[in-house]
PDB file of N, CA and C in Angstrom:
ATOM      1  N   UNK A   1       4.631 -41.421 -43.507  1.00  0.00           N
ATOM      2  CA  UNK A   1       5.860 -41.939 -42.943  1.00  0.00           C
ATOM      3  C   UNK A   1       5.481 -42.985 -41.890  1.00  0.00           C
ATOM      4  N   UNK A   2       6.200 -44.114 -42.058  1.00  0.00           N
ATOM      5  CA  UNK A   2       6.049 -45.042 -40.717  1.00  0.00           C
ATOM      6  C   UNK A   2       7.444 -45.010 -39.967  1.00  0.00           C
ATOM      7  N   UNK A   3       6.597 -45.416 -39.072  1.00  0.00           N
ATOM      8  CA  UNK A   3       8.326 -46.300 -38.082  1.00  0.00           C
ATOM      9  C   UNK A   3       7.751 -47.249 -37.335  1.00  0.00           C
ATOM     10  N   UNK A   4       8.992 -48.079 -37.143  1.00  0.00           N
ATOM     11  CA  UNK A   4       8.931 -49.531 -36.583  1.00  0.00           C
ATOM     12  C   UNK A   4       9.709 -49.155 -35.114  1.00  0.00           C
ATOM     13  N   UNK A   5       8.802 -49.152 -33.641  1.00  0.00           N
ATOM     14  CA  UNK A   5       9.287 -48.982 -32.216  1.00  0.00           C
ATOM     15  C   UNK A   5       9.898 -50.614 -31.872  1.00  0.00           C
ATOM     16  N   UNK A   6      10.937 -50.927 -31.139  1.00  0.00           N
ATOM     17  CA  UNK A   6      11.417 -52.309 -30.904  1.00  0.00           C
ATOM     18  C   UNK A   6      11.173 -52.333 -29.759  1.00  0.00           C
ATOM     19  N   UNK A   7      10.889 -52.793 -28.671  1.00  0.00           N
ATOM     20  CA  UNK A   7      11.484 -52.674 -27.367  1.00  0.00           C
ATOM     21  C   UNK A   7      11.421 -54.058 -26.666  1.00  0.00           C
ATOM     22  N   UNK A   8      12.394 -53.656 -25.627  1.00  0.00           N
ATOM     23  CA  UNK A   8      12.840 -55.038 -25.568  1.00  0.00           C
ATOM     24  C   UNK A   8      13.243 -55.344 -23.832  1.00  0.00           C
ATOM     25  N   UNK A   9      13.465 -56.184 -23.021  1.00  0.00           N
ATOM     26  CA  UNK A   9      14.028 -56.146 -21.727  1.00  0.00           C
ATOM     27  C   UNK A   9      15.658 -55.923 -21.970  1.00  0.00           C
ATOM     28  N   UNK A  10      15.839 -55.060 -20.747  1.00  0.00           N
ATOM     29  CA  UNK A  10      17.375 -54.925 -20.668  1.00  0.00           C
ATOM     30  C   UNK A  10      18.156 -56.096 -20.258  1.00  0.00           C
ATOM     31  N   UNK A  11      19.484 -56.300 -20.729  1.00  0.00           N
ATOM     32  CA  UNK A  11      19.858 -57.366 -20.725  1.00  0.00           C
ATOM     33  C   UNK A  11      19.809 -58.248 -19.459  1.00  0.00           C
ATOM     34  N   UNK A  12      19.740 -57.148 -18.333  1.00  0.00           N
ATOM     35  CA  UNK A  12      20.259 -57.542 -16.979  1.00  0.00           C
ATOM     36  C   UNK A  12      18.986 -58.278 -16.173  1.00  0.00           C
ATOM     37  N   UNK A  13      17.481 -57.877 -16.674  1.00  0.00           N
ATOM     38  CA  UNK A  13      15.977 -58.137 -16.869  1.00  0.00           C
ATOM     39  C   UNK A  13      15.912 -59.590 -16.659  1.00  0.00           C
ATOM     40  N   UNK A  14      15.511 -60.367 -16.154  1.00  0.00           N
ATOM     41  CA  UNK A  14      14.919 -61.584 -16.341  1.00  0.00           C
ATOM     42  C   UNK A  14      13.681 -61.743 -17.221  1.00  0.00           C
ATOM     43  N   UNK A  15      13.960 -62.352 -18.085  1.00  0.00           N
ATOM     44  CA  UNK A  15      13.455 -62.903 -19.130  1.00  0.00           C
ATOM     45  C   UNK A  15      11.961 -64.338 -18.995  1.00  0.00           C
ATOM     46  N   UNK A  16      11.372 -64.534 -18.039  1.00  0.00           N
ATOM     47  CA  UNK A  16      10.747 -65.597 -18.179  1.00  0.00           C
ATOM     48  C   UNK A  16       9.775 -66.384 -19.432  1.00  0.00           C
ATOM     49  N   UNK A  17       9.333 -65.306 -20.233  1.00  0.00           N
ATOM     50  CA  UNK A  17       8.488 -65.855 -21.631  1.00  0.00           C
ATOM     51  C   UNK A  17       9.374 -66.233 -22.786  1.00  0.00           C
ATOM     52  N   UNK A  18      10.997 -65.479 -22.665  1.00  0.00           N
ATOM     53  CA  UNK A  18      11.813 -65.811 -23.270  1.00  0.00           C
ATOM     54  C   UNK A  18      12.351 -67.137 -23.134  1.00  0.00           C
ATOM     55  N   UNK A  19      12.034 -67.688 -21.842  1.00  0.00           N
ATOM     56  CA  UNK A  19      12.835 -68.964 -20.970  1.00  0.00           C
ATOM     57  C   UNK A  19      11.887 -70.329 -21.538  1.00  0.00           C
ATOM     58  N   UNK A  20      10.834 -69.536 -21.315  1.00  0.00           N
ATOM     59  CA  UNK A  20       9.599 -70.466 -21.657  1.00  0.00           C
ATOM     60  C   UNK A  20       9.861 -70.686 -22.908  1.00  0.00           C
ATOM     61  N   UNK A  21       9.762 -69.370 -24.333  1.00  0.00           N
ATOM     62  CA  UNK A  21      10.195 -69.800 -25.700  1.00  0.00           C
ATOM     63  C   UNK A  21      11.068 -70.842 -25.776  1.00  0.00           C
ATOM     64  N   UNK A  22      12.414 -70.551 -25.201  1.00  0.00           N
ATOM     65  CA  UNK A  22      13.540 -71.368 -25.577  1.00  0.00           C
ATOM     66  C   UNK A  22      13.675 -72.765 -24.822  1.00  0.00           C
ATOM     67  N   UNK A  23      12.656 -73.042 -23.751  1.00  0.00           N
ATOM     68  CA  UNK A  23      12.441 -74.470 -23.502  1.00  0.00           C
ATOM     69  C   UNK A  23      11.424 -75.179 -24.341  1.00  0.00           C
ATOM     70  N   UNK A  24      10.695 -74.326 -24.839  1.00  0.00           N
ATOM     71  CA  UNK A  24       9.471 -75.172 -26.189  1.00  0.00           C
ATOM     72  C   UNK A  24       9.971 -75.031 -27.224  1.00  0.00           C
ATOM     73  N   UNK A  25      11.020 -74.560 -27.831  1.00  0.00           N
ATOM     74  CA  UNK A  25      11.462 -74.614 -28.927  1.00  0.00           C
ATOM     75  C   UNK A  25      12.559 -76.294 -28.640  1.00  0.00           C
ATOM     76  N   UNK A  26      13.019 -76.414 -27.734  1.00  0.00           N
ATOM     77  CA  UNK A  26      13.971 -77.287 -27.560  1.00  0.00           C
ATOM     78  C   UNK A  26      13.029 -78.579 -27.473  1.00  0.00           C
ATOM     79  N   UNK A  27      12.313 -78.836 -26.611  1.00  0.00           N
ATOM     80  CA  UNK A  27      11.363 -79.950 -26.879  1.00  0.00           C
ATOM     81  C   UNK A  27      10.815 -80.170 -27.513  1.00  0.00           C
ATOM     82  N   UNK A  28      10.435 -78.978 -28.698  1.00  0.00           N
ATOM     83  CA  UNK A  28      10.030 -79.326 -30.215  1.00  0.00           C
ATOM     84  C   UNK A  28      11.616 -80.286 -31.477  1.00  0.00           C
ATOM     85  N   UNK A  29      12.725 -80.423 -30.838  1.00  0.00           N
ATOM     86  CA  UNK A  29      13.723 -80.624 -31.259  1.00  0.00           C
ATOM     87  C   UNK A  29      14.696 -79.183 -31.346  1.00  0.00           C
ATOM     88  N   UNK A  30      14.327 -78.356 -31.555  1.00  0.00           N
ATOM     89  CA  UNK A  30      15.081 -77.534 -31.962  1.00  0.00           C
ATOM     90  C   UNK A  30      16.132 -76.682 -30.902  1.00  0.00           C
ATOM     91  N   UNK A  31      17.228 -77.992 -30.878  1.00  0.00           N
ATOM     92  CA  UNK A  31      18.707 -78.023 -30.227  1.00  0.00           C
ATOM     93  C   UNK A  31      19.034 -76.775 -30.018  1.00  0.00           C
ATOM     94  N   UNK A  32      19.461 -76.438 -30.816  1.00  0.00           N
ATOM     95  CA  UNK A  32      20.563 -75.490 -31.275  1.00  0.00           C
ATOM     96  C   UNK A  32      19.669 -74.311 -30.604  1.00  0.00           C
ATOM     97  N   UNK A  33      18.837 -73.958 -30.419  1.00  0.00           N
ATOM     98  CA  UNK A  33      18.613 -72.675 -29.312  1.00  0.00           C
ATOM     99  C   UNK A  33      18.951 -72.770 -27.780  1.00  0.00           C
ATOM    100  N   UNK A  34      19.843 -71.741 -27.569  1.00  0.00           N
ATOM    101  CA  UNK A  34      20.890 -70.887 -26.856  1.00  0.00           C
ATOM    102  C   UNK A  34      20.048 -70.865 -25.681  1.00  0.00           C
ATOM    103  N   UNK A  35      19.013 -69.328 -26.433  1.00  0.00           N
ATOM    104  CA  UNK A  35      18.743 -68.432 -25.282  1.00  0.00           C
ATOM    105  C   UNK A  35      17.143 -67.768 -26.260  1.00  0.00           C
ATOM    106  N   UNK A  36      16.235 -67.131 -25.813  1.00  0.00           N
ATOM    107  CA  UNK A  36      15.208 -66.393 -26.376  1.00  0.00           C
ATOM    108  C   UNK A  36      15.028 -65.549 -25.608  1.00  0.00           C
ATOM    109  N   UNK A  37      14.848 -64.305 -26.257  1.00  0.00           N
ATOM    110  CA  UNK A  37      14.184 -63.122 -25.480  1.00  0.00           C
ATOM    111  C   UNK A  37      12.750 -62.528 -26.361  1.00  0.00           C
ATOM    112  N   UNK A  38      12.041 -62.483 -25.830  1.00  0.00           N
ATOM    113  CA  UNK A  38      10.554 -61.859 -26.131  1.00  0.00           C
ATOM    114  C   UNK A  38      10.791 -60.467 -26.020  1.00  0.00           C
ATOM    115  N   UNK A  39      10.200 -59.539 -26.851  1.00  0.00           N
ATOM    116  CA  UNK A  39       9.581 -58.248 -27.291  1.00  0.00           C
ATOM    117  C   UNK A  39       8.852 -57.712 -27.557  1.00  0.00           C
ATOM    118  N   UNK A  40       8.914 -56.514 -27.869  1.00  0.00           N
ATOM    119  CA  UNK A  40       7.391 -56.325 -28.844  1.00  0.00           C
ATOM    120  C   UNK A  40       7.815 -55.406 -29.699  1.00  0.00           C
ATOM    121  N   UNK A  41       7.168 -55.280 -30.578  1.00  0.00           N
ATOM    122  CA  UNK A  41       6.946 -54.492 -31.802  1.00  0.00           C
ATOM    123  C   UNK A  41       6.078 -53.653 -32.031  1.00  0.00           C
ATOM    124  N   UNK A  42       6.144 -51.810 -32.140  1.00  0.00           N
ATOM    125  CA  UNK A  42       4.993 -51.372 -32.045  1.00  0.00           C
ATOM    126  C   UNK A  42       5.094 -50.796 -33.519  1.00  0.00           C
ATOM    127  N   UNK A  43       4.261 -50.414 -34.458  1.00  0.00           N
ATOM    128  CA  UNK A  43       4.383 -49.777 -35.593  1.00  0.00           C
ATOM    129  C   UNK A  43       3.243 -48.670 -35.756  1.00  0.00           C
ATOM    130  N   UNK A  44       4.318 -47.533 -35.960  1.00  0.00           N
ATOM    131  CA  UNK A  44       3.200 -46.444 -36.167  1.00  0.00           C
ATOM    132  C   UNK A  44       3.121 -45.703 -37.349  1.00  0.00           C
ATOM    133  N   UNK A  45       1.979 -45.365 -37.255  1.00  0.00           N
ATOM    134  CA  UNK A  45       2.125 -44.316 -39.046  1.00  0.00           C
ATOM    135  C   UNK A  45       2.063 -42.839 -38.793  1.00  0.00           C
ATOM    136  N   UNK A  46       3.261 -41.876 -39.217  1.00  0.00           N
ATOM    137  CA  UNK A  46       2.779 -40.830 -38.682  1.00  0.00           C
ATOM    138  C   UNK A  46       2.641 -39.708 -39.726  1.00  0.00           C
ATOM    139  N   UNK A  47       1.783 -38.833 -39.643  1.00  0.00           N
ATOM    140  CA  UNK A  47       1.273 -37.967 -40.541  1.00  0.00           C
ATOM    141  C   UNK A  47       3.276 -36.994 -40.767  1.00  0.00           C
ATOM    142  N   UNK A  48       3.315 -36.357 -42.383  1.00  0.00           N
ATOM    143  CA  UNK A  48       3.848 -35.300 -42.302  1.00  0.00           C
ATOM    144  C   UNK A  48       5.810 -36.315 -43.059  1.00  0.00           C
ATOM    145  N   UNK A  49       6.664 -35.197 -43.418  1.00  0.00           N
ATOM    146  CA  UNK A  49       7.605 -35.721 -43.856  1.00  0.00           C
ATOM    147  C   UNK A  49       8.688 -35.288 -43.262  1.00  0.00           C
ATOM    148  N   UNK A  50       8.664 -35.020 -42.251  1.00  0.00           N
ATOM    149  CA  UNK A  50      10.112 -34.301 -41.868  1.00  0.00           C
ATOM    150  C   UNK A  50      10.547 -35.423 -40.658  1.00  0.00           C
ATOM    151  N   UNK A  51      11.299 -35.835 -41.166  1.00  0.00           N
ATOM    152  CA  UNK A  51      12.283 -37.016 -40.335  1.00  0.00           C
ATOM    153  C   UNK A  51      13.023 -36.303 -39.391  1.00  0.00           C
ATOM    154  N   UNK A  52      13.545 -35.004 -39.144  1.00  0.00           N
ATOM    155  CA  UNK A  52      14.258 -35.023 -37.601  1.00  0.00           C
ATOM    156  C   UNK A  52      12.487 -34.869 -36.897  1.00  0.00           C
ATOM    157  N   UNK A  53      11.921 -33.989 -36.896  1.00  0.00           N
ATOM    158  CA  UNK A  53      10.542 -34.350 -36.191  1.00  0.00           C
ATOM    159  C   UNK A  53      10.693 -34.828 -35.527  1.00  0.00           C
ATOM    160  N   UNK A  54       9.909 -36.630 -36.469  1.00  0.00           N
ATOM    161  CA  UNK A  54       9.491 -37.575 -36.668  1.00  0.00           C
ATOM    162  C   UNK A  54      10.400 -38.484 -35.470  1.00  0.00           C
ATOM    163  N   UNK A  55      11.783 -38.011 -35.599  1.00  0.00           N
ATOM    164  CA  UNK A  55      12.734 -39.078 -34.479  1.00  0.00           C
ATOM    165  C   UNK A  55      12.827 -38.123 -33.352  1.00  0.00           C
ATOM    166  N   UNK A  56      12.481 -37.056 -33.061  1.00  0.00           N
ATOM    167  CA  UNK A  56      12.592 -36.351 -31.556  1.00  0.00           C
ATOM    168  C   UNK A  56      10.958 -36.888 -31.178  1.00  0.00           C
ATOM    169  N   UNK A  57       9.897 -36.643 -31.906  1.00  0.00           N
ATOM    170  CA  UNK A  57       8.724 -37.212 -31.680  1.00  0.00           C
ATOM    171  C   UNK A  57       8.187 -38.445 -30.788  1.00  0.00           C
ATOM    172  N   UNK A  58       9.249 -39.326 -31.795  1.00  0.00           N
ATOM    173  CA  UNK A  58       9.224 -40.996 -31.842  1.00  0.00           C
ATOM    174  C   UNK A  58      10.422 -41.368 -30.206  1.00  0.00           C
ATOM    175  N   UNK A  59      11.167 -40.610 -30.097  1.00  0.00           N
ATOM    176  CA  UNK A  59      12.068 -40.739 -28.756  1.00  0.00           C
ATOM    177  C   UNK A  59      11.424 -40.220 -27.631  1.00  0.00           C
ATOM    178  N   UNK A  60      10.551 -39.095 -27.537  1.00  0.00           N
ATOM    179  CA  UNK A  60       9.791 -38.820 -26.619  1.00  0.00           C
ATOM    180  C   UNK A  60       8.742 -39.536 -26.422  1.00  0.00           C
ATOM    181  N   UNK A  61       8.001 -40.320 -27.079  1.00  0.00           N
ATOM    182  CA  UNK A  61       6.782 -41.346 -27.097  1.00  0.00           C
ATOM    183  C   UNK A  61       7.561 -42.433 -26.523  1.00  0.00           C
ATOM    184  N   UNK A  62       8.519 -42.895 -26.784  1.00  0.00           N
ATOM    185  CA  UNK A  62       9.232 -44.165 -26.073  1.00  0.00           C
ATOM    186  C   UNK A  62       9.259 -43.547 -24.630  1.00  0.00           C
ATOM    187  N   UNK A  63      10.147 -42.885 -24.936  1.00  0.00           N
ATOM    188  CA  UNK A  63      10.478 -41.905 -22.799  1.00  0.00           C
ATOM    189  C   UNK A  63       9.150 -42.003 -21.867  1.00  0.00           C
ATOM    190  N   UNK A  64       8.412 -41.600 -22.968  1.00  0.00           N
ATOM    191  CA  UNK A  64       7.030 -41.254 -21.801  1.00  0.00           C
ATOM    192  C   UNK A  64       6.163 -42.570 -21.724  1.00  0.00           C
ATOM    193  N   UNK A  65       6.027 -43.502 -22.781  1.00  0.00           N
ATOM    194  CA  UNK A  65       4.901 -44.489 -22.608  1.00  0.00           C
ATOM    195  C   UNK A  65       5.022 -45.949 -23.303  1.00  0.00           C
ATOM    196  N   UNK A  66       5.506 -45.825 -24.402  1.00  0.00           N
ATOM    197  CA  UNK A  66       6.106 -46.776 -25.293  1.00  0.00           C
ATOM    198  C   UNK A  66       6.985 -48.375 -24.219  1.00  0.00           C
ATOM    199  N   UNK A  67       7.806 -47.129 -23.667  1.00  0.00           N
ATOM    200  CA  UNK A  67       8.859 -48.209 -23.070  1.00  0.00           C
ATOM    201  C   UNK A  67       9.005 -47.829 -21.329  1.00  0.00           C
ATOM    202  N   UNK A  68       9.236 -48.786 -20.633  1.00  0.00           N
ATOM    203  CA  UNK A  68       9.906 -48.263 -19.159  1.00  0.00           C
ATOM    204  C   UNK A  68      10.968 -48.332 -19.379  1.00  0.00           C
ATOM    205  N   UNK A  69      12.021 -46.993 -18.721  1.00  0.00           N
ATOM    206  CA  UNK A  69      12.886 -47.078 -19.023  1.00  0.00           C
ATOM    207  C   UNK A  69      14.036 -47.632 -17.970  1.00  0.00           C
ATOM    208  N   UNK A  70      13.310 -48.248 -16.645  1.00  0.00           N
ATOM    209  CA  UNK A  70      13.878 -48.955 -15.656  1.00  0.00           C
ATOM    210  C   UNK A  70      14.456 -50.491 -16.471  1.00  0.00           C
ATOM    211  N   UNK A  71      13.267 -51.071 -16.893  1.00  0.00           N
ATOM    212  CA  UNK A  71      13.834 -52.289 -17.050  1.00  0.00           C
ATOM    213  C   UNK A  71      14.009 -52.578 -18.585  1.00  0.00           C
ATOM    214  N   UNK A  72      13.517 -51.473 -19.803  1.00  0.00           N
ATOM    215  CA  UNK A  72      13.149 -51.907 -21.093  1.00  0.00           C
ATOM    216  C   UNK A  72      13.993 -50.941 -21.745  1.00  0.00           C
ATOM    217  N   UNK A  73      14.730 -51.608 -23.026  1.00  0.00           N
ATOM    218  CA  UNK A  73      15.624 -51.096 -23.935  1.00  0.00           C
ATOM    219  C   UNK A  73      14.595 -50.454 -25.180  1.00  0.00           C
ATOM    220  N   UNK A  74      14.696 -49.460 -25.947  1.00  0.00           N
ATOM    221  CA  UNK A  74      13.876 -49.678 -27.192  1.00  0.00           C
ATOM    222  C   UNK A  74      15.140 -48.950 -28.110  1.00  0.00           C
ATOM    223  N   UNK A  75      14.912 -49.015 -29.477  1.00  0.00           N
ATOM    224  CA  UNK A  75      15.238 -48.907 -30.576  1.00  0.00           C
ATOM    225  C   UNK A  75      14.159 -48.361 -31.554  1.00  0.00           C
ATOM    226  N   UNK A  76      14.054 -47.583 -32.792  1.00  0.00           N
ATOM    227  CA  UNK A  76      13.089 -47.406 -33.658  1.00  0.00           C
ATOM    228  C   UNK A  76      14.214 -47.244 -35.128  1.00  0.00           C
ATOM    229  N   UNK A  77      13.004 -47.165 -36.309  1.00  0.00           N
ATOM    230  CA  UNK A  77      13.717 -47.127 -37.246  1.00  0.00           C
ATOM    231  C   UNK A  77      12.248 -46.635 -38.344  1.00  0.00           C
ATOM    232  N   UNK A  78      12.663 -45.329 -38.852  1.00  0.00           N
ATOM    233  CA  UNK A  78      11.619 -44.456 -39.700  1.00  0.00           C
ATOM    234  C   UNK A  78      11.616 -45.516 -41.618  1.00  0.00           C
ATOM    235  N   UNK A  79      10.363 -45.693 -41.627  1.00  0.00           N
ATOM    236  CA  UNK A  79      10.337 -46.020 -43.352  1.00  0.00           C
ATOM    237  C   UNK A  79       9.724 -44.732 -43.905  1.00  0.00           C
ATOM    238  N   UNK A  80      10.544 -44.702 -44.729  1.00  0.00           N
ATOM    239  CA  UNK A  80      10.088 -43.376 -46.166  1.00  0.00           C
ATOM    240  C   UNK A  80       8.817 -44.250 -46.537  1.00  0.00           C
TER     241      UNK A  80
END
């Protein structure tokens, strides 16, 4: 079983690598960007098939280390 961890700054977060993206995307031409926010992506593989587990598992690994939960949002999502 895998899952894909998202995490991300909370909205309220200042964003500076995001600021940076979306001013080099614009001086590359590319107008039409708004706004960018930077993330990360963690992907894990985890032994075993039982999906509630797997998401009490995967929510406690965010809580404790994955994510801060002062300034960082996360999300996950299990692949069969």
């Amino acid at each position: 079983m895998k899952a894909n961890i998202y995490v991300t700054l909370k909205r309220e977060v200042l964003d500076p690598q995001g600021d940076a993206v979306r001013r080099s995307l614009r001086s590359l031409g590319f107008e039409e960007v708004k706004s960018a926010r930077v993330g990360k992506l963690i992907e894990l593989e985890l032994h075993g098939d039982d999906r509630e587990s797997a998401e009490s598992h995967i929510q406690s690994m965010c809580e404790k280390l994955l994510a801060n939960p002062v300034i960082e949002d996360f999300r996950y999502e299990i692949l069969d």
